[in-house]
N, C-alpha and C. Protein backbone atom coordinates (compact mmCIF):
# COMPACT_ATOMS: atom_id res chain seq x y z
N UNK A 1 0.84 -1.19 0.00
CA UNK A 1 0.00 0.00 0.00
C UNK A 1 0.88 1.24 0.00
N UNK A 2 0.57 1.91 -0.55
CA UNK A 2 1.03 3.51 -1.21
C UNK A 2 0.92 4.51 0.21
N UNK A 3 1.90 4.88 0.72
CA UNK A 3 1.98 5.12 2.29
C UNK A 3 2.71 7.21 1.83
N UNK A 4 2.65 8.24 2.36
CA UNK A 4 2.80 9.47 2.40
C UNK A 4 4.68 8.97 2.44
N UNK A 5 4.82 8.12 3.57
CA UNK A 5 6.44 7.73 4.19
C UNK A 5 6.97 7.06 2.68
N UNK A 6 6.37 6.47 1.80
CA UNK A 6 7.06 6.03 0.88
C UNK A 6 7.24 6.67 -0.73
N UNK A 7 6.36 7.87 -0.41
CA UNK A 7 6.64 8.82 -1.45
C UNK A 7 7.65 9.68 -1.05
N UNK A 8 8.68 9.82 -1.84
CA UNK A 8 9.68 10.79 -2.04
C UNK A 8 9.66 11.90 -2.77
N UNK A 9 10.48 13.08 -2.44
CA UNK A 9 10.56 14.20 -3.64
C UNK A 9 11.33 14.14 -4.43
N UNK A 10 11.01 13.77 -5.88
CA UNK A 10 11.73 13.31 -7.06
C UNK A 10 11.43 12.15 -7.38
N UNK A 11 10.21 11.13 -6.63
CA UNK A 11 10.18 10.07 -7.38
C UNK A 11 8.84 10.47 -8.55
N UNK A 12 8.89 9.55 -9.72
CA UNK A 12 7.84 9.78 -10.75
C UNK A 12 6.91 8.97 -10.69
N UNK A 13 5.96 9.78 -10.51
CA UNK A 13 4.63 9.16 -10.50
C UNK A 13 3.05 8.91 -11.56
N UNK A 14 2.54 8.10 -11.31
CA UNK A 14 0.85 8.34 -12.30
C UNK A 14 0.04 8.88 -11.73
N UNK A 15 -0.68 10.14 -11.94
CA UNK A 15 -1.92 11.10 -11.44
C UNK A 15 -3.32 10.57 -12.13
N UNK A 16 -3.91 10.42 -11.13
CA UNK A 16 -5.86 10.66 -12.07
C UNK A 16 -6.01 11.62 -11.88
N UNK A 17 -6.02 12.80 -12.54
CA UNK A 17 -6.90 14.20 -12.56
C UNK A 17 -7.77 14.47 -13.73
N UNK A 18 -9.20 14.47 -13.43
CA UNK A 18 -10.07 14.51 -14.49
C UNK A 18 -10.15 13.97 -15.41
N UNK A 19 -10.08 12.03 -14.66
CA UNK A 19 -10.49 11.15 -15.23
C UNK A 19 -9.40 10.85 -16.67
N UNK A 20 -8.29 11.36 -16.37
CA UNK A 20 -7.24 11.28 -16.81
C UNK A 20 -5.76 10.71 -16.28
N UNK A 21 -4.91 9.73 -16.53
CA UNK A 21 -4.14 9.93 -15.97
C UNK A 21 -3.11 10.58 -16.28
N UNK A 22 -2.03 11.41 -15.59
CA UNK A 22 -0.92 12.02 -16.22
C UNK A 22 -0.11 11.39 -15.35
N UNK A 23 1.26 12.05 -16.22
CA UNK A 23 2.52 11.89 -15.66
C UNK A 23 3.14 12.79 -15.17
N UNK A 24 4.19 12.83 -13.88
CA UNK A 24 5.09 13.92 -13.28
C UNK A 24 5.81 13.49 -12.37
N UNK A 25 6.59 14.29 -11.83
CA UNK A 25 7.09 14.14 -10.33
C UNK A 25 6.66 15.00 -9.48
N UNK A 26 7.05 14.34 -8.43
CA UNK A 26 6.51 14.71 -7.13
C UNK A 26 7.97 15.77 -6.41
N UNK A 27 7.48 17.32 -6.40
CA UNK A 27 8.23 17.86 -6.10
C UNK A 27 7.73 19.08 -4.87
N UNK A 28 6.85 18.31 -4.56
CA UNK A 28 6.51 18.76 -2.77
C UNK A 28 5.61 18.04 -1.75
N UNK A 29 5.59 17.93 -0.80
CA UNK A 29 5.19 16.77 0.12
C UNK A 29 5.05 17.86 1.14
N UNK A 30 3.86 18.26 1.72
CA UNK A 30 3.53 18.78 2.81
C UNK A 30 1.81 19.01 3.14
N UNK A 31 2.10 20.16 3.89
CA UNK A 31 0.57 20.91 4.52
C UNK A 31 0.49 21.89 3.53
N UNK A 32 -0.48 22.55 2.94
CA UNK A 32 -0.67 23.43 1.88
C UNK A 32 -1.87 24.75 2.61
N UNK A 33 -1.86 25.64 2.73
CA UNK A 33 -2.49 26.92 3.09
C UNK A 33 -3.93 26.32 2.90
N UNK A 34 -4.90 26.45 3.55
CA UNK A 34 -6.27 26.38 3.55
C UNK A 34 -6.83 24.87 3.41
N UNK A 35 -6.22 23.97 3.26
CA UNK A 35 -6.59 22.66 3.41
C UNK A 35 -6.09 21.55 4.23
N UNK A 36 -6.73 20.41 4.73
CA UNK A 36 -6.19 19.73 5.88
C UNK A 36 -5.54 18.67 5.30
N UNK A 37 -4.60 18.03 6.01
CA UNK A 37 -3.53 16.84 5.88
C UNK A 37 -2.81 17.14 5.00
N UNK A 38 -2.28 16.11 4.27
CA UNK A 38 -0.90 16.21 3.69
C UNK A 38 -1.48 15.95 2.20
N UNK A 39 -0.46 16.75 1.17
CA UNK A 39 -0.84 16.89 -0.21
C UNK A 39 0.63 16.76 -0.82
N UNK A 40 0.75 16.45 -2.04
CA UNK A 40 1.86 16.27 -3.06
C UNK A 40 1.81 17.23 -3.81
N UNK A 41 2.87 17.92 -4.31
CA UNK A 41 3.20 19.05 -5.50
C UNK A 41 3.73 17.76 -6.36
N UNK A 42 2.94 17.88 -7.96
CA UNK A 42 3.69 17.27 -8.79
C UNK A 42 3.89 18.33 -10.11
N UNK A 43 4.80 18.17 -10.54
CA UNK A 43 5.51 18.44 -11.71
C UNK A 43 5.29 17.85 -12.82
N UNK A 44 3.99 18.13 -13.63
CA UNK A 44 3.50 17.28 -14.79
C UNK A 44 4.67 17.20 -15.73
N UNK A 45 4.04 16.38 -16.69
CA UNK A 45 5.36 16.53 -18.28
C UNK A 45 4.14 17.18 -19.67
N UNK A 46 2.97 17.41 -19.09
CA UNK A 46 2.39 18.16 -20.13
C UNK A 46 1.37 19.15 -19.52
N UNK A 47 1.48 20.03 -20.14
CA UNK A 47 0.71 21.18 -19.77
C UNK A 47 -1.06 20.86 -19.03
N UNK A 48 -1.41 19.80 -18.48
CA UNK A 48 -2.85 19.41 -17.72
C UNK A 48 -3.03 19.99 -16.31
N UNK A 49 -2.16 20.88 -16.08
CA UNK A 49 -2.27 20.71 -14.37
C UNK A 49 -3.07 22.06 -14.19
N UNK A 50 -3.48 22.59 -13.11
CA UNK A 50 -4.13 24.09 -12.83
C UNK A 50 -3.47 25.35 -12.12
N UNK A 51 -1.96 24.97 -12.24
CA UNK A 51 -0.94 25.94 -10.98
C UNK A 51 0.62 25.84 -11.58
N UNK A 52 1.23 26.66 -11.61
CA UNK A 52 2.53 26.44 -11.63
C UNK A 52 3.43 26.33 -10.32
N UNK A 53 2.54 25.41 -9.53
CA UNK A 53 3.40 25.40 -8.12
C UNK A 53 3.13 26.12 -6.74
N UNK A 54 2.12 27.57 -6.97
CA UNK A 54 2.05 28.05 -5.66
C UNK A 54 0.42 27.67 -5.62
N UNK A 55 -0.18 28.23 -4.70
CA UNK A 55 -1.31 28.48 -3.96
C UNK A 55 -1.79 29.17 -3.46
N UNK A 56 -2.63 30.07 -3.39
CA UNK A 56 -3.08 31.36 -2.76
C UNK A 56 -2.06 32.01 -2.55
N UNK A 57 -1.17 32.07 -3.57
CA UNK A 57 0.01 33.06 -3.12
C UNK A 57 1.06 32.64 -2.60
N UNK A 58 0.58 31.60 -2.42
CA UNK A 58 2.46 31.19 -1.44
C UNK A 58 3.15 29.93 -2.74
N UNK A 59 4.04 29.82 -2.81
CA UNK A 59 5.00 29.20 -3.52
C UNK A 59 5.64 28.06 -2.63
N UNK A 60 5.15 26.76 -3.59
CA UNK A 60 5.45 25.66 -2.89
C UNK A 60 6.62 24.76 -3.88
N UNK A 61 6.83 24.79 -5.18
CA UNK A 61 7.53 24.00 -5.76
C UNK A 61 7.06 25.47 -7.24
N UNK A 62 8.36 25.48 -8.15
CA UNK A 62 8.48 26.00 -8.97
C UNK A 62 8.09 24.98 -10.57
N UNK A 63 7.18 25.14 -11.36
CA UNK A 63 7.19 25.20 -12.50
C UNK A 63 6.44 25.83 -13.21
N UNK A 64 6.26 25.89 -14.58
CA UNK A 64 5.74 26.49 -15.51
C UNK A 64 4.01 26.11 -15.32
N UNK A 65 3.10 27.34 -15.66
CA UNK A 65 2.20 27.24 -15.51
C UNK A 65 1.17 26.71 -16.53
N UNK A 66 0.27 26.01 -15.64
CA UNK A 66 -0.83 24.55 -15.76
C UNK A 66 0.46 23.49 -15.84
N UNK A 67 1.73 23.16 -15.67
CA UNK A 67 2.33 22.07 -15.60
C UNK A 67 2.26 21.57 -13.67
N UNK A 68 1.87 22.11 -12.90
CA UNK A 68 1.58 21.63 -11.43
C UNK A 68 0.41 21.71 -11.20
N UNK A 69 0.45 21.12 -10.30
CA UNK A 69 -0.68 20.01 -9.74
C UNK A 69 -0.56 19.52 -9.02
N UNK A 70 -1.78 20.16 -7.41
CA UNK A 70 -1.51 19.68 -6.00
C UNK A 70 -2.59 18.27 -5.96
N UNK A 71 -2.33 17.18 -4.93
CA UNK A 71 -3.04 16.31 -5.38
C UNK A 71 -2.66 15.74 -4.10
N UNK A 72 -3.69 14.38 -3.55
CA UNK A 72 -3.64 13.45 -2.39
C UNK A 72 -2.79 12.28 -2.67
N UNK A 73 -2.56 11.59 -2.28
CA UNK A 73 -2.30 10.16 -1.87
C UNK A 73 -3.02 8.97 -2.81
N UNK A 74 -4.21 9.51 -2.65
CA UNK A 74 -4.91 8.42 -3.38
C UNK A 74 -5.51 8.58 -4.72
N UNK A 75 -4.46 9.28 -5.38
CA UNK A 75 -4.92 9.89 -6.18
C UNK A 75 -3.34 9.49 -7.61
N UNK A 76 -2.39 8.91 -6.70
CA UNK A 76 -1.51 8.64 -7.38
C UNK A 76 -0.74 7.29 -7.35
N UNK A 77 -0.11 7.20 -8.04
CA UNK A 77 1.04 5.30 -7.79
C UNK A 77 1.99 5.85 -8.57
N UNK A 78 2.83 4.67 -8.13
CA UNK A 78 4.32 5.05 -8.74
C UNK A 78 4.58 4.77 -10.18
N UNK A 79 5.31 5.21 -10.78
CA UNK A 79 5.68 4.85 -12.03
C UNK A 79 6.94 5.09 -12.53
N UNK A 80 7.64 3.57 -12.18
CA UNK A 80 9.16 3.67 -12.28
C UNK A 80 9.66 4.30 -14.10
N UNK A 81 8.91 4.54 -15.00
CA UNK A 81 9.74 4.84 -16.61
C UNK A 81 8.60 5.54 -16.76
N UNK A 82 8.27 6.74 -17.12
CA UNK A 82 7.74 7.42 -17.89
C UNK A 82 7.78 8.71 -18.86
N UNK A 83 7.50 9.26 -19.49
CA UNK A 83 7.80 10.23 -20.40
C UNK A 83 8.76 11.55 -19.73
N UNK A 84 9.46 12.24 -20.09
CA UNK A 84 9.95 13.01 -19.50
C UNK A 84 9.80 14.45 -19.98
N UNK A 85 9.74 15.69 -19.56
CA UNK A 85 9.05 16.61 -20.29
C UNK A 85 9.84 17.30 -21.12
């Protein structure tokens, strides 16, 4: 089972967002301004995401915008080879 402790920052992962899956890494792991528990910053490889990294203003992981995308736990799995952007 897919545990918060066994995601790393920099490993690459598979996203469902809107019944889609994408690809990225995971380039933040924390608490995020206005919402509870723990969330992932990923770093898409194609332009699907809704953020380039911050959130109400605060800056959590840097990329180009709609390429990030904050997201849960259960919302992702690992994916050791995938496209790179």
């Amino acid at each position: 089972m897919l545990t918060y402790e066994n995601v790393t920052i920099g490993q690459r992962v598979e996203v469902l967002h809107d019944e889609k899956i994408l690809y990225g890494t995971v380039l933040y792991k924390g608490p995020i301004v206005s919402r509870r528990g723990i969330w992932l910053g990923i770093g898409l490889t194609t332009p699907d995401g809704n953020n380039d990294g911050s959130w109400k203003g605060r800056v959590y992981f840097r990329e180009q915008m709609n390429y990030g995308l904050f997201t849960t736990i259960d919302r992702i799995r690992l994916a050791p080879d995938i496209p790179r952007k």
